[in-house]
Protein backbone atom coordinates (compact mmCIF):
# COMPACT_ATOMS: atom_id res chain seq x y z
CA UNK A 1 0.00 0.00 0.00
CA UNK A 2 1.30 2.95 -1.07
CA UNK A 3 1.85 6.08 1.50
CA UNK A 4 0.33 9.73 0.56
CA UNK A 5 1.11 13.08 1.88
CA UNK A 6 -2.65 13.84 2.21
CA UNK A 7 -5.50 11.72 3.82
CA UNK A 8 -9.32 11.84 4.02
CA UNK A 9 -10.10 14.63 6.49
CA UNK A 10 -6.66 17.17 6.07
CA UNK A 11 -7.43 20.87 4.78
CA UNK A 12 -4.91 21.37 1.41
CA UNK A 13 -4.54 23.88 -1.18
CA UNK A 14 -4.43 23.48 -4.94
CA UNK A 15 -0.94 24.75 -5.65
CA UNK A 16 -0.75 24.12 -9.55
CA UNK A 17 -3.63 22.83 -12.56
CA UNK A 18 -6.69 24.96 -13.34
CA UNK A 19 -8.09 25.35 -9.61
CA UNK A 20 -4.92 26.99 -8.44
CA UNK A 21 -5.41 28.73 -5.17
CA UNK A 22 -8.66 27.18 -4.09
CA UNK A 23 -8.53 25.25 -0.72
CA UNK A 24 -10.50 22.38 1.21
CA UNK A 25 -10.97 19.41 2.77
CA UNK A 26 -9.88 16.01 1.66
CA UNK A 27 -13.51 13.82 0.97
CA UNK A 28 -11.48 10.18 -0.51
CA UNK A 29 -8.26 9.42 -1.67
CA UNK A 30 -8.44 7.51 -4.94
CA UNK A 31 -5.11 5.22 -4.31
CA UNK A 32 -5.11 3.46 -7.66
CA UNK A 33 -5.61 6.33 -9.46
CA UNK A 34 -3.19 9.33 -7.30
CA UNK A 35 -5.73 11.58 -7.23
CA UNK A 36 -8.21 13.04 -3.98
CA UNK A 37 -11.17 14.77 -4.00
CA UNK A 38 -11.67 17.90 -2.70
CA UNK A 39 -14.34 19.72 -1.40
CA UNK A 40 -15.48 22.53 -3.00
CA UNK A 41 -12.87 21.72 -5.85
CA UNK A 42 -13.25 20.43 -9.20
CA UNK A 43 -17.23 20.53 -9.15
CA UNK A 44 -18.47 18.42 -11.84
CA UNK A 45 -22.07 18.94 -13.56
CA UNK A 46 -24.45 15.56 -14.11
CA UNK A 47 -27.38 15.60 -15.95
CA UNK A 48 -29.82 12.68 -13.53
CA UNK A 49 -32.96 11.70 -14.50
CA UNK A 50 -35.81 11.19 -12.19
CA UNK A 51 -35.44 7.58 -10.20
CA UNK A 52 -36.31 5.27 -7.38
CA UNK A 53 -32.14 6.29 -6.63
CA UNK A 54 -32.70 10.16 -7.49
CA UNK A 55 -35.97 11.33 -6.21
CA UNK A 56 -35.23 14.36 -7.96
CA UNK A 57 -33.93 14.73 -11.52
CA UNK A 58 -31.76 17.67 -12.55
CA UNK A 59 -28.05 18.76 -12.81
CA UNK A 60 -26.15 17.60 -10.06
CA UNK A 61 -22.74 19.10 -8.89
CA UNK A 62 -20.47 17.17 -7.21
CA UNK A 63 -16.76 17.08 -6.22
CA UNK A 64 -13.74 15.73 -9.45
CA UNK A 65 -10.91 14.44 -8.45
CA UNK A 66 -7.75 16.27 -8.38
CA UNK A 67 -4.49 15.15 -8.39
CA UNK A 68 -1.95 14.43 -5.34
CA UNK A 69 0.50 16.09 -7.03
CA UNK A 70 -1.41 19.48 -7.21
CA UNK A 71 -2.10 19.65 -3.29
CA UNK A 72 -0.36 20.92 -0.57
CA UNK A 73 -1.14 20.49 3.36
CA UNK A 74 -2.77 23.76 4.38
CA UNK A 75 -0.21 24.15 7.25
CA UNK A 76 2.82 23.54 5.38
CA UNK A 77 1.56 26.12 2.66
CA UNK A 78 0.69 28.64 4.87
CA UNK A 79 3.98 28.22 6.80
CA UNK A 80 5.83 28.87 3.77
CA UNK A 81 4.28 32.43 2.90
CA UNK A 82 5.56 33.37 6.11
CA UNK A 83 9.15 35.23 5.00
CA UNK A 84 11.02 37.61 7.40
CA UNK A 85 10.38 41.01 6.43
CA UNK A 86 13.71 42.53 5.15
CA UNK A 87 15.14 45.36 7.62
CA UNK A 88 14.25 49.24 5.83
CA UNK A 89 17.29 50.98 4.97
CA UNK A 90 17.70 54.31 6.99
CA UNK A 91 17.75 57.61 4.72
């Protein structure tokens, strides 16, 4: 079994790939594949029809999968922003 730097519950940010910048919570990690899914990230549209599974038809959004390689622990990337503020030279 393979070892990830994210698991189901952690906050992360998307750090590269079309939702750059966005941030949430970790829903599943997809092991065979590499990929998590995010919440709030990578919302997919489905067109259901009406069924005994679906009470209601419509579009349905739910999360995509995004992958590993694109997310960063939350803590780690917001430790990293932090950068000593250089001294102001005196005039």
């Amino acid at each position: 079994m393979q070892k990830f730097h994210v698991k189901r519950g952690d906050q992360v940010v998307v750090i590269a790939g079309a939702h750059k910048g966005k941030s949430g919570k970790v829903i599943e990690v997809l092991a065979a594949k590499g990929r998590a899914r995010v919440e709030g990230v990578a919302l997919i549209k489905r067109h259901v029809k009406k069924s005994q599974k679906e009470e209601k038809g419509g579009i349905i959004e739910s999360e995509g999968s995004v992958h590993l390689s694109n997310l960063m622990a939350r803590a780690t990337y917001d430790a990293g922003k932090r950068r000593p503020v250089a001294p102001v030279a005196a005039t």
